[in-house]
C-alpha atoms as a PDB file:
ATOM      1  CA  UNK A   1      25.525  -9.837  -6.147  1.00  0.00           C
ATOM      2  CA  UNK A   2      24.764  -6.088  -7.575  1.00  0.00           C
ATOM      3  CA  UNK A   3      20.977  -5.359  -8.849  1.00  0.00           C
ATOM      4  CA  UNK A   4      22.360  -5.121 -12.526  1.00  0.00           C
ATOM      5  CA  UNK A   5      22.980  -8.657 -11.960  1.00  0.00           C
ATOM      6  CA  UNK A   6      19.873  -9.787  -9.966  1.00  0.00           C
ATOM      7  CA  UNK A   7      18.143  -8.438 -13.037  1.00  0.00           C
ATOM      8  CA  UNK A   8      20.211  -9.803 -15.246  1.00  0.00           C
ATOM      9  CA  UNK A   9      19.492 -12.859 -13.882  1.00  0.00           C
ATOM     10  CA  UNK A  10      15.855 -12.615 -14.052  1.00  0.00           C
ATOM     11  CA  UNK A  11      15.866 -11.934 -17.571  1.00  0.00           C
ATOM     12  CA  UNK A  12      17.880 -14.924 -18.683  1.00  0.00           C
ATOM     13  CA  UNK A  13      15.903 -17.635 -16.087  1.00  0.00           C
ATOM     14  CA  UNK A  14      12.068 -15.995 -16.140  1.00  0.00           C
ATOM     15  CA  UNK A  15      11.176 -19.011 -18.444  1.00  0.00           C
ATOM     16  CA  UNK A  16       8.457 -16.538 -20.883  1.00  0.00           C
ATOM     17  CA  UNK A  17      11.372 -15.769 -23.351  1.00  0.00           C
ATOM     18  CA  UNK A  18       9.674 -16.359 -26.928  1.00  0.00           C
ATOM     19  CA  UNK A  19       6.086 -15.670 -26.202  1.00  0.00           C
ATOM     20  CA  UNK A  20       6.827 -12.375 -24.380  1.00  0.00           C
ATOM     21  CA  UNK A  21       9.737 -11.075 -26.169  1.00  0.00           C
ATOM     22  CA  UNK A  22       6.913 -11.140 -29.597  1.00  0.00           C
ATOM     23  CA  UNK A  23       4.868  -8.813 -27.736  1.00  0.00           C
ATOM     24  CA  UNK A  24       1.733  -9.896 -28.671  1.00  0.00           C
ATOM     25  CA  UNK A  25      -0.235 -12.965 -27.770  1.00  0.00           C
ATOM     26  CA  UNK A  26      -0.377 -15.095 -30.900  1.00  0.00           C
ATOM     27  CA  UNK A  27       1.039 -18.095 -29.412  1.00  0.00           C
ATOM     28  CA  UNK A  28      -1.033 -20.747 -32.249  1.00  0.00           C
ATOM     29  CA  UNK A  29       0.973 -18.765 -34.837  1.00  0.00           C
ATOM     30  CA  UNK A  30       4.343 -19.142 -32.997  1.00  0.00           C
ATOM     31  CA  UNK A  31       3.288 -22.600 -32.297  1.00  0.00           C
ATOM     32  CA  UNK A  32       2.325 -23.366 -36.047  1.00  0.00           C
ATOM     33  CA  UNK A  33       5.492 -21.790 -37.434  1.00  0.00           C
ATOM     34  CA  UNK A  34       7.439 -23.655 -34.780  1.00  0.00           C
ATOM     35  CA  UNK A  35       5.575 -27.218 -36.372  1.00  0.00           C
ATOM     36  CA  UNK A  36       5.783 -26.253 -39.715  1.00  0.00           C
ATOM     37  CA  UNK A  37       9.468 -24.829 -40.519  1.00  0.00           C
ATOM     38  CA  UNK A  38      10.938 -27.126 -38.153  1.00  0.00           C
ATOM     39  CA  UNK A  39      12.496 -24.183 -36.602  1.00  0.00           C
ATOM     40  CA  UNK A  40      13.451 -23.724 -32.704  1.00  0.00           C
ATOM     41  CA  UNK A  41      11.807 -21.364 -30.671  1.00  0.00           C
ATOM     42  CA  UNK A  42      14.604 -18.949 -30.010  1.00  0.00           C
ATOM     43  CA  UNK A  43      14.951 -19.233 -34.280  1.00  0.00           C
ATOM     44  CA  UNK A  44      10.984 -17.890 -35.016  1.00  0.00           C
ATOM     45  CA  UNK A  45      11.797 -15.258 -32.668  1.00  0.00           C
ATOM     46  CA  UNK A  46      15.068 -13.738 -34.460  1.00  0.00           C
ATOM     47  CA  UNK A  47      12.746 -13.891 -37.171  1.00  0.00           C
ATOM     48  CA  UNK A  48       9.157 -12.427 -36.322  1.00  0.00           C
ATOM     49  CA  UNK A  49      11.294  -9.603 -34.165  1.00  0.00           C
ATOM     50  CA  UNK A  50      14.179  -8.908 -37.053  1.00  0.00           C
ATOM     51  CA  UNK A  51      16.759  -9.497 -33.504  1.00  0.00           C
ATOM     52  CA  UNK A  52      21.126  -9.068 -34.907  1.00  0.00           C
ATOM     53  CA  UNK A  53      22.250 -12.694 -34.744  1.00  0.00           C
ATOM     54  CA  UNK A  54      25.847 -12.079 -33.152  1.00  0.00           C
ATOM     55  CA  UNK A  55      28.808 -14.535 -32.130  1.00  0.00           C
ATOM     56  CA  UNK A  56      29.852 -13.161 -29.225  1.00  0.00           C
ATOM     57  CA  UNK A  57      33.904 -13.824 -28.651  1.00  0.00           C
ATOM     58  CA  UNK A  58      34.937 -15.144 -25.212  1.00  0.00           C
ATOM     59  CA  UNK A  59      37.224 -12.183 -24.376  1.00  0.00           C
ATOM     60  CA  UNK A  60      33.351  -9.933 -24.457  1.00  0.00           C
ATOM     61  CA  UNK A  61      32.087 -12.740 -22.266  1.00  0.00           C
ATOM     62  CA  UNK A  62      34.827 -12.401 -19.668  1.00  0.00           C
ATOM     63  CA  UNK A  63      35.244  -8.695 -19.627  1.00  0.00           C
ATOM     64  CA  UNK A  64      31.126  -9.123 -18.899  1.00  0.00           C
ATOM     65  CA  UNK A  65      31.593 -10.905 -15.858  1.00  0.00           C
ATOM     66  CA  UNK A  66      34.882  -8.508 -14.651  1.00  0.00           C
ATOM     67  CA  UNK A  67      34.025  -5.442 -13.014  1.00  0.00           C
ATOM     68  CA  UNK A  68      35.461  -3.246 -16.372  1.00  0.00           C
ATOM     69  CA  UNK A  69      33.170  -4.456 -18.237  1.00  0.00           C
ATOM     70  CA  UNK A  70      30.397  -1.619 -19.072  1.00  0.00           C
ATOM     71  CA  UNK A  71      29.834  -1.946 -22.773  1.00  0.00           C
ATOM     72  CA  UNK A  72      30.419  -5.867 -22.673  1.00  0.00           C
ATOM     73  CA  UNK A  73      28.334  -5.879 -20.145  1.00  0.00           C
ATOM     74  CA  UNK A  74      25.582  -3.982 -21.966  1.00  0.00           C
ATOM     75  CA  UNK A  75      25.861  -6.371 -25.174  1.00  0.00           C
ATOM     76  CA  UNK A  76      25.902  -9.554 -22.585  1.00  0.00           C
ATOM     77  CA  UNK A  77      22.484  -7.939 -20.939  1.00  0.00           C
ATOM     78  CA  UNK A  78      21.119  -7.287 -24.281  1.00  0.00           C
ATOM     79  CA  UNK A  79      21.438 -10.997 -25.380  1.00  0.00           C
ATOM     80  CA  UNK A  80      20.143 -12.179 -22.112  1.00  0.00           C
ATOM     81  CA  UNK A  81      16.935  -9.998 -22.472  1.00  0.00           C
ATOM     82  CA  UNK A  82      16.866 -11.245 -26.230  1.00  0.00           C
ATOM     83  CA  UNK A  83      17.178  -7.975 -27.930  1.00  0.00           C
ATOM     84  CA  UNK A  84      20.362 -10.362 -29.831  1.00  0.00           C
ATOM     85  CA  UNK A  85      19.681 -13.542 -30.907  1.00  0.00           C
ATOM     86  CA  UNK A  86      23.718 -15.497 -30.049  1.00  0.00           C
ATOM     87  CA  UNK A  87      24.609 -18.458 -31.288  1.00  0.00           C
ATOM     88  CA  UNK A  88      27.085 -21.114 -30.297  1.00  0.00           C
ATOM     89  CA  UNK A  89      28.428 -23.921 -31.660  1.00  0.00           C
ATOM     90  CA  UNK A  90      31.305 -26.794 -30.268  1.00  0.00           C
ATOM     91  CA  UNK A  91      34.308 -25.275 -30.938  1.00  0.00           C
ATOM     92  CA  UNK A  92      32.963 -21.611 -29.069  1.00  0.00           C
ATOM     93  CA  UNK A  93      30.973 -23.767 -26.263  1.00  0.00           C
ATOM     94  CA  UNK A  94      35.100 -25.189 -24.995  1.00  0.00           C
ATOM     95  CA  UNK A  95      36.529 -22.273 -25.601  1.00  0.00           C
ATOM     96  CA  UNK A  96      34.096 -20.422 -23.168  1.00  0.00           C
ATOM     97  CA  UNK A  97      34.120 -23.337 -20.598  1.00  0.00           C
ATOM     98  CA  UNK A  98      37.807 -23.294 -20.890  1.00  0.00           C
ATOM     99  CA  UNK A  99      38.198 -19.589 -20.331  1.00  0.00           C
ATOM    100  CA  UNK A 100      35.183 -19.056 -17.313  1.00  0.00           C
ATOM    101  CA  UNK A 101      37.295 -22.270 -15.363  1.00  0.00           C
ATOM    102  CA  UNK A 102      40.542 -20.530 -15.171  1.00  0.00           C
ATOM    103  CA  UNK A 103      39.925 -19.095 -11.660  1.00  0.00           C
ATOM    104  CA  UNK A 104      42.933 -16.985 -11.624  1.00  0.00           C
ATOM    105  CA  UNK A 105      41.633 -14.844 -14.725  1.00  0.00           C
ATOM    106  CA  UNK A 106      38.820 -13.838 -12.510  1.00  0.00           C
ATOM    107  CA  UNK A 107      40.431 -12.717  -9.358  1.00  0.00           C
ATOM    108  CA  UNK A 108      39.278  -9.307  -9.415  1.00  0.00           C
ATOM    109  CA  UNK A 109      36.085 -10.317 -10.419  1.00  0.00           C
ATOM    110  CA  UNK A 110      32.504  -9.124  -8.230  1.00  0.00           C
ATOM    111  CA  UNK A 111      31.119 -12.065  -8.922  1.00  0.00           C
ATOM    112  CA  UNK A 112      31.516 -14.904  -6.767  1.00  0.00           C
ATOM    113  CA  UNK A 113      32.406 -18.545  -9.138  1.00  0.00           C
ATOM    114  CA  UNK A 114      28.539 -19.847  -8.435  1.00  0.00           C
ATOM    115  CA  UNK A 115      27.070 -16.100  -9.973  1.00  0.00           C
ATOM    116  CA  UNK A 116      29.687 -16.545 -12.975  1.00  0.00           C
ATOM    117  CA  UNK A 117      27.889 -19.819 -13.433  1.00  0.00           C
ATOM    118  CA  UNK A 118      24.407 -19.015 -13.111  1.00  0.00           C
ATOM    119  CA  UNK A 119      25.257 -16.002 -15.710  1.00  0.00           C
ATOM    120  CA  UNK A 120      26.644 -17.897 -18.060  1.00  0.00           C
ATOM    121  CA  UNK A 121      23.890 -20.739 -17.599  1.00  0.00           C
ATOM    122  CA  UNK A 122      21.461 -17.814 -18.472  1.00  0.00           C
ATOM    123  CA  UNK A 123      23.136 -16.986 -21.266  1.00  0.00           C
ATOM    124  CA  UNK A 124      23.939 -20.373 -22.606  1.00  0.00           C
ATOM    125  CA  UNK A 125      19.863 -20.830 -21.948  1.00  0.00           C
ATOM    126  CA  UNK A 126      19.668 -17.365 -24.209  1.00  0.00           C
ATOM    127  CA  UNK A 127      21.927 -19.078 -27.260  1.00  0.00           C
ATOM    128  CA  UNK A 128      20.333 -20.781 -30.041  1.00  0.00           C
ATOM    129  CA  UNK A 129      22.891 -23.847 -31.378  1.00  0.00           C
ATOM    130  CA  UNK A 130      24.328 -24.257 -34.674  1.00  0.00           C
ATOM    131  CA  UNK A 131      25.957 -26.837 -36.244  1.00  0.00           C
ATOM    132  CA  UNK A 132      29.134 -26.135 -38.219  1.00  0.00           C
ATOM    133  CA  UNK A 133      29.068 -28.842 -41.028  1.00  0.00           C
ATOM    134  CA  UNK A 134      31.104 -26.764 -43.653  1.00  0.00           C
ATOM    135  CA  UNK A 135      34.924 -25.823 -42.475  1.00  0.00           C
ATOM    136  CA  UNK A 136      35.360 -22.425 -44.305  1.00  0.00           C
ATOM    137  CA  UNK A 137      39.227 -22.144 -43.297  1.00  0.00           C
ATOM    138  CA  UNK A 138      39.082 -18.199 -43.705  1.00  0.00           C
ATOM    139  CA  UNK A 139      43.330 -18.029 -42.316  1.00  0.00           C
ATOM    140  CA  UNK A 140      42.941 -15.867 -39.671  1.00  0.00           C
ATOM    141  CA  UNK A 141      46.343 -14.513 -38.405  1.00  0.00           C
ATOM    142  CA  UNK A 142      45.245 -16.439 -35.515  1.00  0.00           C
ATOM    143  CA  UNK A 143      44.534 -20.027 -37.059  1.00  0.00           C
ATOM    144  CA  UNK A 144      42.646 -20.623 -33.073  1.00  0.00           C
ATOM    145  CA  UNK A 145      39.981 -17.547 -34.240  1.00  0.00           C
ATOM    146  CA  UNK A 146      38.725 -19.155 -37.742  1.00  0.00           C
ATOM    147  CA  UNK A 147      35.698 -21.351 -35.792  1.00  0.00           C
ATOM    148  CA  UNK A 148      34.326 -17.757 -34.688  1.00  0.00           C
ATOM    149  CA  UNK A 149      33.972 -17.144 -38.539  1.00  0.00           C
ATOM    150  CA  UNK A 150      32.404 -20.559 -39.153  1.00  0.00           C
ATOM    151  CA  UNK A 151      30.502 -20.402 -36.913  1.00  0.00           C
ATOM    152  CA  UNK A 152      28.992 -16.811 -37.904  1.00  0.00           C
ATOM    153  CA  UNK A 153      28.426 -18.105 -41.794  1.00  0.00           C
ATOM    154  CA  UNK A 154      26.812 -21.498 -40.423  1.00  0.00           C
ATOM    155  CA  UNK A 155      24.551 -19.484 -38.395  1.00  0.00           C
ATOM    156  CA  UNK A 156      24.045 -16.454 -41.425  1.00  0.00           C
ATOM    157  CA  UNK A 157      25.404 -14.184 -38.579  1.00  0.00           C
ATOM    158  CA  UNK A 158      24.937 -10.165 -38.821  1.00  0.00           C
ATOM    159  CA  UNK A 159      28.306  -9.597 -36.876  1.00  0.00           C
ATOM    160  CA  UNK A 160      30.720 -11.226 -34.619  1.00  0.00           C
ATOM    161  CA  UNK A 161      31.485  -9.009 -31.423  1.00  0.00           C
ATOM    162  CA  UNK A 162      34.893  -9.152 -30.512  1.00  0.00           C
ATOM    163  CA  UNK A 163      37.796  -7.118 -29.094  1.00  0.00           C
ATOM    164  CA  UNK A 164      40.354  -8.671 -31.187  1.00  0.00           C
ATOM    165  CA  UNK A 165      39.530  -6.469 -34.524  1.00  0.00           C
ATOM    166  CA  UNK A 166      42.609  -7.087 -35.969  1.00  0.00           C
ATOM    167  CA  UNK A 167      42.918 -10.724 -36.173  1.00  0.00           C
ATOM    168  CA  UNK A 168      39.117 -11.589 -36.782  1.00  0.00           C
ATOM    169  CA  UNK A 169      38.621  -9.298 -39.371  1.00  0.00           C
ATOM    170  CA  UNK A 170      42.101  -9.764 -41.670  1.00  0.00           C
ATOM    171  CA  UNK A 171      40.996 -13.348 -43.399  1.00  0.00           C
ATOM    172  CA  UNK A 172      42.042 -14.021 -46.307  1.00  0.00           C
ATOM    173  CA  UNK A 173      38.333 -15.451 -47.161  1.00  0.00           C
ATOM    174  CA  UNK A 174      35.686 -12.307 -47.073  1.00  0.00           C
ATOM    175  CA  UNK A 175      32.066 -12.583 -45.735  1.00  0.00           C
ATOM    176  CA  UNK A 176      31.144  -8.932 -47.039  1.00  0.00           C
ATOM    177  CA  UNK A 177      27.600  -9.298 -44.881  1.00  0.00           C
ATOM    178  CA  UNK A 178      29.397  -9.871 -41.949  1.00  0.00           C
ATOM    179  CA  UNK A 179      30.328  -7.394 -39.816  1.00  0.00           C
ATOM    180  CA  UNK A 180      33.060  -7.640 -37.027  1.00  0.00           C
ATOM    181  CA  UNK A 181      32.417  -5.401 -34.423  1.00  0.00           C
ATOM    182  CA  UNK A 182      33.372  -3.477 -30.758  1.00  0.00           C
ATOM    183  CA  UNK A 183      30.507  -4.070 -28.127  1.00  0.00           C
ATOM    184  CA  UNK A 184      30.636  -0.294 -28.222  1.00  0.00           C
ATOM    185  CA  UNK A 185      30.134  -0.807 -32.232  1.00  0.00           C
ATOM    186  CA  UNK A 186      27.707  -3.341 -31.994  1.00  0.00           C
ATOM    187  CA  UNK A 187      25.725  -1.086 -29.371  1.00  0.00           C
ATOM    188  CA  UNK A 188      25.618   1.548 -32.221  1.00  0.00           C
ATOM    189  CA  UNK A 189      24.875  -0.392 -34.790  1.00  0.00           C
ATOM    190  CA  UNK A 190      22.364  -2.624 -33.200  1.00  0.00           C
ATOM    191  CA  UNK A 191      20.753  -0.091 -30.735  1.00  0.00           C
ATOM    192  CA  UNK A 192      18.750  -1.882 -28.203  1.00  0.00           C
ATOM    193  CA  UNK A 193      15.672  -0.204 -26.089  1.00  0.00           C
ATOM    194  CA  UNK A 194      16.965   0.707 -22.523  1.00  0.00           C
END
């Protein structure tokens, strides 16, 4: 496995993600918020820090995980060391198991299967759930992309990070706050501390 990924790692399985990522040592206030709004950890911390909530589309995840991937990479790391708050939901949780098992997709691949999986644990450790209980139907061109847009209003979503611009972003239902972004876009817009 390659440093970047040993640290990667690190980030997503150190176990001190909300108290440390606040920066300061209020933990009865994190605690009391948690009690009072009902709200999960992960969720306080999006909102004490001001962290993007992104949807990050399975083609960013797997061009993470290939060797190409520099700027998915970067957005993948920047989740993982919660500078992004990601969400997932059912229909995005198959879709990425059903991609990351297709063994033949990752032949070139640096990673080994067992450091795809501990990755993607981490990250799936990193993602704060949301339930879709309102079925939007924006018409994609691409009927199979319209959960990723659900699943971004459910979740009040700043942007959805895909490669597939095209198809994600030509609904025929508009979400003017949300953006559908690049990782290089979403790097630019969102600029995270190196």
């Amino acid at each position: 496995m390659t440093g970047g990924f040993n640290s990667l790692l690190r980030l997503a399985t150190s176990g001190h993600g909300e108290l440390c990522a606040i920066g300061h040592s209020d933990a009865c206030g994190v605690a009391f918020l948690r009690r009072a709004s009902g709200l999960t950890s992960d969720s306080i911390c999006a909102i004490i820090l001001g962290m993007p909530t992104i949807v990050l589309d399975t083609n960013i995840l797997v061009a993470a995980l290939l060797r190409g991937g520099g700027t998915a990479r970067a957005v993948l790391r920047a989740c993982l060391s919660a500078q992004y708050d990601p969400v997932l939901g059912p229909a995005l949780l198959a879709e990425y198991e059903d991609v990351l098992g297709r063994a033949d997709l990752f032949a070139a691949s640096a990673l080994s299967p067992k450091e795809r999986n501990e990755v993607f644990d981490g990250f799936l450790n990193r993602c704060r759930w949301v339930e879709v209980f309102y079925a939007w139907r924006p018409n994609l061109p691409d009927e199979a992309d319209n959960h990723l847009i659900e699943l971004a209003v459910a979740a009040q979503a700043h942007a959805i990070v895909t490669r597939n611009l095209r198809d994600v972003s030509r609904g025929e239902l508009k979400f003017p706050s949300l953006k559908v972004l690049t990782p290089e876009q979403c790097l630019e817009v969102f600029p995270c501390p190196r």
